[in-house]
C-alpha atoms as a PDB file:
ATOM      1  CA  UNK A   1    -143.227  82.640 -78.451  1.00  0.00           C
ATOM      2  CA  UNK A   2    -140.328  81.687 -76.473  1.00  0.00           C
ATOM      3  CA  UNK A   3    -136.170  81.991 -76.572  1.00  0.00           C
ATOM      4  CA  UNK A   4    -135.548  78.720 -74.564  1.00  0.00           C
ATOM      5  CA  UNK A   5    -132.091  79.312 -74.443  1.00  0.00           C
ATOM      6  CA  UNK A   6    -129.818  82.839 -73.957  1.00  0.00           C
ATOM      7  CA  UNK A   7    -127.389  84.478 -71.772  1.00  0.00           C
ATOM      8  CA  UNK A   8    -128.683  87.861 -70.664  1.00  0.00           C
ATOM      9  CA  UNK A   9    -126.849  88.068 -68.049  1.00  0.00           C
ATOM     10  CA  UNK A  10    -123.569  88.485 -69.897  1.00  0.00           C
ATOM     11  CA  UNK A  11    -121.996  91.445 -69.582  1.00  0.00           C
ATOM     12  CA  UNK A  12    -122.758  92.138 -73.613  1.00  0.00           C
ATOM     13  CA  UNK A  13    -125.844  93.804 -71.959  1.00  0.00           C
ATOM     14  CA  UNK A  14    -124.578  95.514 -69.003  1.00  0.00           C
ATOM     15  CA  UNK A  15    -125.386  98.858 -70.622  1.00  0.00           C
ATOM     16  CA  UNK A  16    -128.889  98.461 -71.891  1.00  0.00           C
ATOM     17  CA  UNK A  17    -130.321  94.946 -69.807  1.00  0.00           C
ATOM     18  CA  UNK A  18    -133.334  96.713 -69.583  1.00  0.00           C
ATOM     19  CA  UNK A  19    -134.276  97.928 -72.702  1.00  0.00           C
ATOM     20  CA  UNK A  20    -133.306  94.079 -74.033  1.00  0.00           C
ATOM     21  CA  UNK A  21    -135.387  92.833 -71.765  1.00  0.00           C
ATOM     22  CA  UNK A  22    -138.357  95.204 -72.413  1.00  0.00           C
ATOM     23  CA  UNK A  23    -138.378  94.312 -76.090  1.00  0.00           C
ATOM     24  CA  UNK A  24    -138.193  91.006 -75.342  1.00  0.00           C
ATOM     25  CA  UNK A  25    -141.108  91.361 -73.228  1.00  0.00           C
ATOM     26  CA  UNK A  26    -143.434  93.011 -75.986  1.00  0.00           C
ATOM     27  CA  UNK A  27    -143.002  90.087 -78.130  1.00  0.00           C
ATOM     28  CA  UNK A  28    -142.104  86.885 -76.236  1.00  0.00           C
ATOM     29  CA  UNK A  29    -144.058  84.718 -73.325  1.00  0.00           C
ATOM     30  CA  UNK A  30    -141.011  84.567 -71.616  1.00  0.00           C
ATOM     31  CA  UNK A  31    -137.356  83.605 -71.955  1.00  0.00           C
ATOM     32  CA  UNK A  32    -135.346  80.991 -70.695  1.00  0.00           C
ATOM     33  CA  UNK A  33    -131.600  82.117 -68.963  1.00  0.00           C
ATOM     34  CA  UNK A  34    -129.175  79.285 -69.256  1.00  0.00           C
ATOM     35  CA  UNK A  35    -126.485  79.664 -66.663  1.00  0.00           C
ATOM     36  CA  UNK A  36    -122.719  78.770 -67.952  1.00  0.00           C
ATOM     37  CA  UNK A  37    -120.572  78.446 -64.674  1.00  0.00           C
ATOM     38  CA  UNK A  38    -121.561  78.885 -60.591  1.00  0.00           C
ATOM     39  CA  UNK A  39    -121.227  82.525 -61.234  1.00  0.00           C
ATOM     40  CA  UNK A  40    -123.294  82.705 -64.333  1.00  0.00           C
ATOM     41  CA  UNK A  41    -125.596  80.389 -62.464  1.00  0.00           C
ATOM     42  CA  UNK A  42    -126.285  82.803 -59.670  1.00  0.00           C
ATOM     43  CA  UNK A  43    -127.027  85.913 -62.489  1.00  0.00           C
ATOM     44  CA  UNK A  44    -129.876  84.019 -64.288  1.00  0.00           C
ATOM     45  CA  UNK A  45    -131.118  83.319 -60.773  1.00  0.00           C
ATOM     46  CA  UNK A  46    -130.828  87.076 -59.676  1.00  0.00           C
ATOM     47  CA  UNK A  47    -132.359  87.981 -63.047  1.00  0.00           C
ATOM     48  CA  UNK A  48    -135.494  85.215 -62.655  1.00  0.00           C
ATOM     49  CA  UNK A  49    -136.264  87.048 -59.736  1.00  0.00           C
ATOM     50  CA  UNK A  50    -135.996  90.156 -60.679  1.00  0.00           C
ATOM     51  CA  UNK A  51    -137.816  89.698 -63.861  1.00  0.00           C
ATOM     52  CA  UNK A  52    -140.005  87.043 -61.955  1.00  0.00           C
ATOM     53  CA  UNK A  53    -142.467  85.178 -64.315  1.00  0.00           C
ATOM     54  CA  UNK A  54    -140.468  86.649 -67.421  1.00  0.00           C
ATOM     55  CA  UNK A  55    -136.975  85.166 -66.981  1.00  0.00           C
ATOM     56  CA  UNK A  56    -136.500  81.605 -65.473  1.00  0.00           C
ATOM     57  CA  UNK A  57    -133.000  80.541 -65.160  1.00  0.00           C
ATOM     58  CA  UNK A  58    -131.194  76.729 -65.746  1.00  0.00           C
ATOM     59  CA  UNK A  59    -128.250  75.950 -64.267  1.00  0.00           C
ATOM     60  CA  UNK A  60    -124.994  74.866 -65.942  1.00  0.00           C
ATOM     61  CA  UNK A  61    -121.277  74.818 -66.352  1.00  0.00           C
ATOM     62  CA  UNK A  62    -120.168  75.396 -70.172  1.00  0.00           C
ATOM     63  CA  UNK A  63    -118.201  72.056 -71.076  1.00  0.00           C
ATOM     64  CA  UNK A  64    -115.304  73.729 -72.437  1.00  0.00           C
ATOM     65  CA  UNK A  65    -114.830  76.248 -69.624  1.00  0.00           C
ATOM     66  CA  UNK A  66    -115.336  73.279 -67.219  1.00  0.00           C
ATOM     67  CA  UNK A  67    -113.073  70.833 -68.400  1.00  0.00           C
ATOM     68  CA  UNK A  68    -110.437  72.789 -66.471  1.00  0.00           C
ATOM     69  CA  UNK A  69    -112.155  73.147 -63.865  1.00  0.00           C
ATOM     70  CA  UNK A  70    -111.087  71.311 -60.414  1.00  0.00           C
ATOM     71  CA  UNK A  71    -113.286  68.414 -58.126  1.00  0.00           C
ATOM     72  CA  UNK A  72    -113.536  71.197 -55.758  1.00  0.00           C
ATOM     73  CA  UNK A  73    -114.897  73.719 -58.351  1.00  0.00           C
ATOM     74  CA  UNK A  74    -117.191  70.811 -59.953  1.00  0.00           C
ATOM     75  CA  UNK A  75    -118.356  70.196 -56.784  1.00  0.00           C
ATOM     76  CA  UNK A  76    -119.105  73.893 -55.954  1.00  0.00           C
ATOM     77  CA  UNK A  77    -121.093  73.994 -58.818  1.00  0.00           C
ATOM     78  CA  UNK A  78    -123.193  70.934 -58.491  1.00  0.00           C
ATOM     79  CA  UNK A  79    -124.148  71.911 -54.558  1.00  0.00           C
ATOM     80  CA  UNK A  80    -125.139  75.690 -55.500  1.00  0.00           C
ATOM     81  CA  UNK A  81    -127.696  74.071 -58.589  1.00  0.00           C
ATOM     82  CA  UNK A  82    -128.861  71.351 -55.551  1.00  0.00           C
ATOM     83  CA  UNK A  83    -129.442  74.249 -52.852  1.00  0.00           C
ATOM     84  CA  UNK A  84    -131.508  76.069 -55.957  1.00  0.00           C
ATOM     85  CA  UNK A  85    -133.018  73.393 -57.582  1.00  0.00           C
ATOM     86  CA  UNK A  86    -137.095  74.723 -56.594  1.00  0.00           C
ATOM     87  CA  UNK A  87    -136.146  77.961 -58.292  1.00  0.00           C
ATOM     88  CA  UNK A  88    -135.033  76.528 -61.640  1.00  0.00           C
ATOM     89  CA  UNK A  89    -136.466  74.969 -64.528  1.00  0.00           C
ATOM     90  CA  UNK A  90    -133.723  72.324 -66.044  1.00  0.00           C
ATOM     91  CA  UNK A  91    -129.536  71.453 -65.314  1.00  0.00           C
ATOM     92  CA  UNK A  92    -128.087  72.931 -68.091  1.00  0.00           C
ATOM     93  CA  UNK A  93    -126.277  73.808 -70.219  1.00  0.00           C
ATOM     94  CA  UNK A  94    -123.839  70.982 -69.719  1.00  0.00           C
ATOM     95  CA  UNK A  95    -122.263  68.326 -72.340  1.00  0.00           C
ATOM     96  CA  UNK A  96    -119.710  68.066 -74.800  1.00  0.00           C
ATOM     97  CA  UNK A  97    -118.101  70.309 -77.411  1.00  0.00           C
ATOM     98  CA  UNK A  98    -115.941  68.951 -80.165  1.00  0.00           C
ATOM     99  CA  UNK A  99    -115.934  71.539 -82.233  1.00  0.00           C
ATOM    100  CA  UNK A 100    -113.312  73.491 -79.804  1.00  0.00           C
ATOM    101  CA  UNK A 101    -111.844  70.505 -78.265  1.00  0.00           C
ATOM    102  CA  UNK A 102    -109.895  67.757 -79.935  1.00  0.00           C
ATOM    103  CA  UNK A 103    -107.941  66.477 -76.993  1.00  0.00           C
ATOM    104  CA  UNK A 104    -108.625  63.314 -75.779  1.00  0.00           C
ATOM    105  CA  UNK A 105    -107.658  63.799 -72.396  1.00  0.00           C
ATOM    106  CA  UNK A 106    -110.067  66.919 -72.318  1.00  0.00           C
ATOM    107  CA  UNK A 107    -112.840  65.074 -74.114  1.00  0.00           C
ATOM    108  CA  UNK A 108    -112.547  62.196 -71.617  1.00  0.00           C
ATOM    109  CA  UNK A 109    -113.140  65.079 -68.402  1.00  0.00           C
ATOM    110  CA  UNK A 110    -116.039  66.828 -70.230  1.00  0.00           C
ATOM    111  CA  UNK A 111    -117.477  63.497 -70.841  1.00  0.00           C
ATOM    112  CA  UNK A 112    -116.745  63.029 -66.797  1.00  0.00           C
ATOM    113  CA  UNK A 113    -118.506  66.275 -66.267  1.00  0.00           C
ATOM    114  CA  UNK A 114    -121.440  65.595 -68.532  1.00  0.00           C
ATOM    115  CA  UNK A 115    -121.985  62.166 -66.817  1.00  0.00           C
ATOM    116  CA  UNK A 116    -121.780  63.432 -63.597  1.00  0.00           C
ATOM    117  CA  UNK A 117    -124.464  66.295 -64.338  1.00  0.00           C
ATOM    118  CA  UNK A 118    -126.917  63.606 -65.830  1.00  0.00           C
ATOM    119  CA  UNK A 119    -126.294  61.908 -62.484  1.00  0.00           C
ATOM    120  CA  UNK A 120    -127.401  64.384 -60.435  1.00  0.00           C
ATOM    121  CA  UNK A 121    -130.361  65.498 -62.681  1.00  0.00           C
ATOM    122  CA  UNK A 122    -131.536  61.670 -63.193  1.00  0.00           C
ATOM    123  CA  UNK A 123    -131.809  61.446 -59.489  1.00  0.00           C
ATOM    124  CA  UNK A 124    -133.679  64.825 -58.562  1.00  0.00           C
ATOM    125  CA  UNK A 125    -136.002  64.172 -61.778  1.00  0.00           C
ATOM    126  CA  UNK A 126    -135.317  67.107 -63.749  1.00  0.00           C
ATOM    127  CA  UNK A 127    -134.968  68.308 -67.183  1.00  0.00           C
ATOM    128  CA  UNK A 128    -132.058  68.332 -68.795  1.00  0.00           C
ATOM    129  CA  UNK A 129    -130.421  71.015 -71.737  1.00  0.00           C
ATOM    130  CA  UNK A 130    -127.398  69.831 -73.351  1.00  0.00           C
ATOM    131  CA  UNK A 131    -124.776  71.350 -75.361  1.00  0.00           C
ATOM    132  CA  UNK A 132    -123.079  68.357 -77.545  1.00  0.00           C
ATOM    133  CA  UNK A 133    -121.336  69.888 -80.441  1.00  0.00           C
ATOM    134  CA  UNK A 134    -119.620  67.671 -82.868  1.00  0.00           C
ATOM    135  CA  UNK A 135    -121.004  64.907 -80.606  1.00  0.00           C
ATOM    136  CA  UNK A 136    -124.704  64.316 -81.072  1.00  0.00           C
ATOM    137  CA  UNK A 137    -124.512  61.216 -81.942  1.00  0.00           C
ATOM    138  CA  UNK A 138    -122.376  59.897 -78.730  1.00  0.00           C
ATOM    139  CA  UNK A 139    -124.717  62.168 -76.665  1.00  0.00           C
ATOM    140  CA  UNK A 140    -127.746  60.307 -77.578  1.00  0.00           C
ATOM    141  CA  UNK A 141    -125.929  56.669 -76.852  1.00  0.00           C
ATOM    142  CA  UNK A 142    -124.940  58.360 -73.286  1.00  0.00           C
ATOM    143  CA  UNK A 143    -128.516  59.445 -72.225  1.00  0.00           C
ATOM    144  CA  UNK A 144    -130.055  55.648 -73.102  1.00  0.00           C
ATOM    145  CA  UNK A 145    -128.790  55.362 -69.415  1.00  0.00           C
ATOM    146  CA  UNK A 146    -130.728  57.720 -67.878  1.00  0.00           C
ATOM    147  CA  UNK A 147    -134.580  56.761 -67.234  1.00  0.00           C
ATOM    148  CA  UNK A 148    -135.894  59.402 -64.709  1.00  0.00           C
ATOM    149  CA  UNK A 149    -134.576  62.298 -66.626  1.00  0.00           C
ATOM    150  CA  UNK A 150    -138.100  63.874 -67.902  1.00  0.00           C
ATOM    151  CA  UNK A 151    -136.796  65.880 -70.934  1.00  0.00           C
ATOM    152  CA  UNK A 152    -133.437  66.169 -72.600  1.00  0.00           C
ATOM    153  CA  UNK A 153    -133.068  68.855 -75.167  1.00  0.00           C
ATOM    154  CA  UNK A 154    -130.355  69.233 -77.632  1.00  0.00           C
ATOM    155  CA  UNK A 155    -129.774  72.793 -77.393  1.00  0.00           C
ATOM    156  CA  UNK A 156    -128.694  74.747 -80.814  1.00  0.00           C
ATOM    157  CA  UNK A 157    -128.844  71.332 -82.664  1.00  0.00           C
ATOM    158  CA  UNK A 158    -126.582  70.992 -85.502  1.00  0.00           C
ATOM    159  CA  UNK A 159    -126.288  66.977 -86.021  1.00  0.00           C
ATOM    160  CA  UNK A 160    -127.164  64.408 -88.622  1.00  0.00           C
ATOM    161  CA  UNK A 161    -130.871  63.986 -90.009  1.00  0.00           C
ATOM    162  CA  UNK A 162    -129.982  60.435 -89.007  1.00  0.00           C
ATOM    163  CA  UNK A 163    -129.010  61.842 -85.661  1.00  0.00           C
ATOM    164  CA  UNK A 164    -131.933  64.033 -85.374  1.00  0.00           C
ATOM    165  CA  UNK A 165    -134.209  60.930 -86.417  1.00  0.00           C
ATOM    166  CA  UNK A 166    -132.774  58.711 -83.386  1.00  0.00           C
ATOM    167  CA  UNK A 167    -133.910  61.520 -81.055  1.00  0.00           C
ATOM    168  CA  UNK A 168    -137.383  61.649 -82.450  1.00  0.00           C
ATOM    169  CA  UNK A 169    -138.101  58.249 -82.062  1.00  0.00           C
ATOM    170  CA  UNK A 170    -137.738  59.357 -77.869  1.00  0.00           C
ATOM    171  CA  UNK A 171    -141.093  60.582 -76.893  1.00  0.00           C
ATOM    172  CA  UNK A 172    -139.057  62.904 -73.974  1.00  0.00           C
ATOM    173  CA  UNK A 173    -136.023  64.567 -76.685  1.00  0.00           C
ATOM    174  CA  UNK A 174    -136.526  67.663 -78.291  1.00  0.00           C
ATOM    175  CA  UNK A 175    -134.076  69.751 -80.326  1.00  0.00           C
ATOM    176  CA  UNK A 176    -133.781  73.215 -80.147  1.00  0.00           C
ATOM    177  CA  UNK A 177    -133.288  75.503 -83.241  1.00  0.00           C
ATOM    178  CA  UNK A 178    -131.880  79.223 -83.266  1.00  0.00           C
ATOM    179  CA  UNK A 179    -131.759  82.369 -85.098  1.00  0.00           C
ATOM    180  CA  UNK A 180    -128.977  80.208 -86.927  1.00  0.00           C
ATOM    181  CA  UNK A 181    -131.929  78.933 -89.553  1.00  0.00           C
ATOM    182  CA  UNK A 182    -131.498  82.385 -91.085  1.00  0.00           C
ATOM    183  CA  UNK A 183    -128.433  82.027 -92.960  1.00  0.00           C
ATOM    184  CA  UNK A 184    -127.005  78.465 -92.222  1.00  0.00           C
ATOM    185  CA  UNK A 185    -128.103  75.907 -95.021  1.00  0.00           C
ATOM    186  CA  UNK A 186    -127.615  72.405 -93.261  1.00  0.00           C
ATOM    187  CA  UNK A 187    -130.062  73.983 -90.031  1.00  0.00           C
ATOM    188  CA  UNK A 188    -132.616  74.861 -92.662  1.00  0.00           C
ATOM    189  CA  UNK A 189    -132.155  70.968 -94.280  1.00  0.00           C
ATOM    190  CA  UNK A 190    -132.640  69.653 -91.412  1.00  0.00           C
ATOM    191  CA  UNK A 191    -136.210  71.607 -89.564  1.00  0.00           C
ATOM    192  CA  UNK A 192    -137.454  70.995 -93.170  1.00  0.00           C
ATOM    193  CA  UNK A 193    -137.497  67.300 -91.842  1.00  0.00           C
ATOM    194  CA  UNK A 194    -137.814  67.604 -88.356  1.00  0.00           C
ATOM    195  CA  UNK A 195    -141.229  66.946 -86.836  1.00  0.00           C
ATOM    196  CA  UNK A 196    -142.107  70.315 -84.972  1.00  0.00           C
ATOM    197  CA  UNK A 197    -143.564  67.887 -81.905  1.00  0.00           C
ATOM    198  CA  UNK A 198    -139.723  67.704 -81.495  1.00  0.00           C
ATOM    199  CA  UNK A 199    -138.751  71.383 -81.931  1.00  0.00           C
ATOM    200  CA  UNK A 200    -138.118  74.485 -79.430  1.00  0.00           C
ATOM    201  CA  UNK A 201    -136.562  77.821 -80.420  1.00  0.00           C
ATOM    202  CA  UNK A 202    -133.926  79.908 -79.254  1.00  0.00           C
ATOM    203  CA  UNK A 203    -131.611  82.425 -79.861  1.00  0.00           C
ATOM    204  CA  UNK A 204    -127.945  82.050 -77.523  1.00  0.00           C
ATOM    205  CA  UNK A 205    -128.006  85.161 -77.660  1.00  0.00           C
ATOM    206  CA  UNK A 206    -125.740  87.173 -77.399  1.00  0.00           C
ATOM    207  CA  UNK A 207    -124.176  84.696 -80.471  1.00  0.00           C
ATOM    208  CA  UNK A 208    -125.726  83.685 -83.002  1.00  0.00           C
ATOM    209  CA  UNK A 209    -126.477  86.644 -84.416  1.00  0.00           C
ATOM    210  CA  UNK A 210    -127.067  87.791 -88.518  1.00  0.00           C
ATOM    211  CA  UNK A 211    -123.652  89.325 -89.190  1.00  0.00           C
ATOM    212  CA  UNK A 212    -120.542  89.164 -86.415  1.00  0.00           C
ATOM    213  CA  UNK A 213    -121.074  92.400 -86.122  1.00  0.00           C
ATOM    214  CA  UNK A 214    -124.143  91.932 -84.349  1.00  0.00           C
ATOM    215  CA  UNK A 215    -125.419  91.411 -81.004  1.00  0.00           C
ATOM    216  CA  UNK A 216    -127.892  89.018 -80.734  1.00  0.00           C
ATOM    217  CA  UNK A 217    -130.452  89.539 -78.780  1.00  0.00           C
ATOM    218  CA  UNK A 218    -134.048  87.258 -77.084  1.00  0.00           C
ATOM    219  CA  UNK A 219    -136.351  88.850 -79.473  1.00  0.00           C
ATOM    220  CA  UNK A 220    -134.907  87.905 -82.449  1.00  0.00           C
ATOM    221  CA  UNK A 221    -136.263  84.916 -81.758  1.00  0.00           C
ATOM    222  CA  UNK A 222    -138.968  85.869 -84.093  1.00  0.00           C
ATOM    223  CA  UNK A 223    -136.744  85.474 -86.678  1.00  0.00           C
ATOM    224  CA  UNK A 224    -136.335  81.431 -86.221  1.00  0.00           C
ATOM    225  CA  UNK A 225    -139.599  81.192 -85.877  1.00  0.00           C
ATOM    226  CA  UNK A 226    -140.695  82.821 -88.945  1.00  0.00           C
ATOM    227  CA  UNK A 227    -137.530  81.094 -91.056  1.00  0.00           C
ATOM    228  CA  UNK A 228    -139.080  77.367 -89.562  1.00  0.00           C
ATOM    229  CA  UNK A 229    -142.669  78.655 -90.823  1.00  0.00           C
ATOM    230  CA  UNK A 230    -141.535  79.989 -94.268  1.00  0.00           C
ATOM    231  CA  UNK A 231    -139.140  76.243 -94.504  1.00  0.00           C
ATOM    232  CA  UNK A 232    -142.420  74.313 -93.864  1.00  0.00           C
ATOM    233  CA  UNK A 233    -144.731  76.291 -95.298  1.00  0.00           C
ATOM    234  CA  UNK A 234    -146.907  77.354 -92.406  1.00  0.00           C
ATOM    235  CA  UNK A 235    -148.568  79.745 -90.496  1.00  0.00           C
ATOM    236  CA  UNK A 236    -146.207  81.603 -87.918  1.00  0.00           C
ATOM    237  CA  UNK A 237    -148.739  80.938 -85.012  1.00  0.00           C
ATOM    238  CA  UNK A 238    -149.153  77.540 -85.564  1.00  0.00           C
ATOM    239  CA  UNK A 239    -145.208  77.352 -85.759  1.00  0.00           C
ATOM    240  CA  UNK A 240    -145.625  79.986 -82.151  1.00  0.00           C
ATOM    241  CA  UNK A 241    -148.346  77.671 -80.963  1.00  0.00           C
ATOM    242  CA  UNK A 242    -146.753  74.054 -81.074  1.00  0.00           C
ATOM    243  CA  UNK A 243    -142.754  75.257 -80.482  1.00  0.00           C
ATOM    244  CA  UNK A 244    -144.592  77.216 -76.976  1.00  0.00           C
ATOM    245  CA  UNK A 245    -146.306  74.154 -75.934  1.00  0.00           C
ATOM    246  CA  UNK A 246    -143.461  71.833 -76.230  1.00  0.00           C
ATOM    247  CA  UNK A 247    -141.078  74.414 -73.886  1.00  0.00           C
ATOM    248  CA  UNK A 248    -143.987  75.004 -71.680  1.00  0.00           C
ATOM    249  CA  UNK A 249    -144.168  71.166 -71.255  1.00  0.00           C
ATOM    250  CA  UNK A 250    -140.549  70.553 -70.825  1.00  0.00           C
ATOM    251  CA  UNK A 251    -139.754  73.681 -68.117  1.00  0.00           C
ATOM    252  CA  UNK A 252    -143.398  73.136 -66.521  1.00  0.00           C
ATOM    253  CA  UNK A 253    -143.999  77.079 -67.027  1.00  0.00           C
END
């Protein structure tokens, strides 16, 4: 079983990294660290290394933190994840949120930001994991451009079934579903329809979690996985066996 997408390096787990990671490790076939700005980037890179053959690391910059960011910053950014590129396994997470942003002016750079990632990962040939809140649906009209990207994967998915039906008729899409099926009612509509060919797990962790009083954490994980099982009425290791091949596929781990 795999969490395809958290942020362990946050400093949520500065006082007990280890022990997160060790319970992690008793359960899961490894866990993917998805890098937020150049700073975040170079933690899940210190971490993959550290943890190596555990923890592999993507490398991103967080559309709403970016959107402010400068050419110079952008630019920073996009030359670190070049220089690094053998030692990761995607771009990402980069995109769109419109859940926290209603600006148009601010939409229009994270759009600029988003293209200009898919740019760079189009021409190095490399997967690609995309945060596109609110904005699915112009996501998946923005990546029709884009033909030697290998994978894109809508991470923490939370469109339309219509949506979500556009991006299974791509044979190199997947969506990615997180602890989130637990409790949230339109997540659990929709992986009740959603082929599992299509399907990876996660937990962005540290979020995400049961209550807001909790930390989420990699290993909870289980959790998803056992909510998309008991939804579709399957065994958890076929569930474990099919989500782990897809992520295995898509990352080349």
């Amino acid at each position: 079983m795999i969490d395809t997408h958290c942020h362990i390096d946050f400093e949520d787990y500065d006082n007990d990294r280890e022990d997160v990671i060790k319970r992690a490790k008793d359960k899961l076939d490894f866990v993917i660290a998805s890098g937020f700005n150049r700073q975040s980037n170079q933690n899940v890179l210190e971490l993959s290394k550290e943890y190596e053959g555990f923890i592999y690391p993507t490398f991103g910059f967080h559309p709403v933190s970016s959107q402010n960011s400068t050419d110079e910053e952008l630019n920073d950014a996009q030359n670190h994840l070049i220089d690094n590129l053998s030692d990761i396994v995607a771009v990402g997470e980069v995109g769109m949120d419109y859940y926290y942003v209603t600006d148009k002016a601010l939409r229009e750079r994270q759009q600029e930001i988003f293209t200009s990632f898919l740019n760079l990962a189009n021409y190095h040939k490399v997967p690609i994991v995309m945060h596109v809140r609110d904005c699915e649906k112009k996501a998946v009209n923005i990546i029709e451009d884009y033909d030697d990207i290998p994978y894109f994967v809508f991470h923490c998915y939370g469109g339309s079934l219509k949506t979500a039906k556009r991006i299974m008729n791509k044979d190199n899409c997947f969506m990615s579903f997180s602890t989130m099926l637990c409790y949230s009612k339109h997540h659990q509509d929709l992986i009740e329809k959603i082929d599992l060919d299509y399907v990876l797990t996660e937990t962005d962790s540290p979020y995400l979690a049961m209550t807001k009083e909790e930390r989420n954490e990699p290993v909870n994980v289980v959790n998803a996985a056992k909510k998309i099982a008991e939804i579709k009425n399957m065994d958890l290791s076929t569930v474990d066996e099919i989500t782990t091949n897809n992520a295995r596929k898509i990352f080349k781990i």
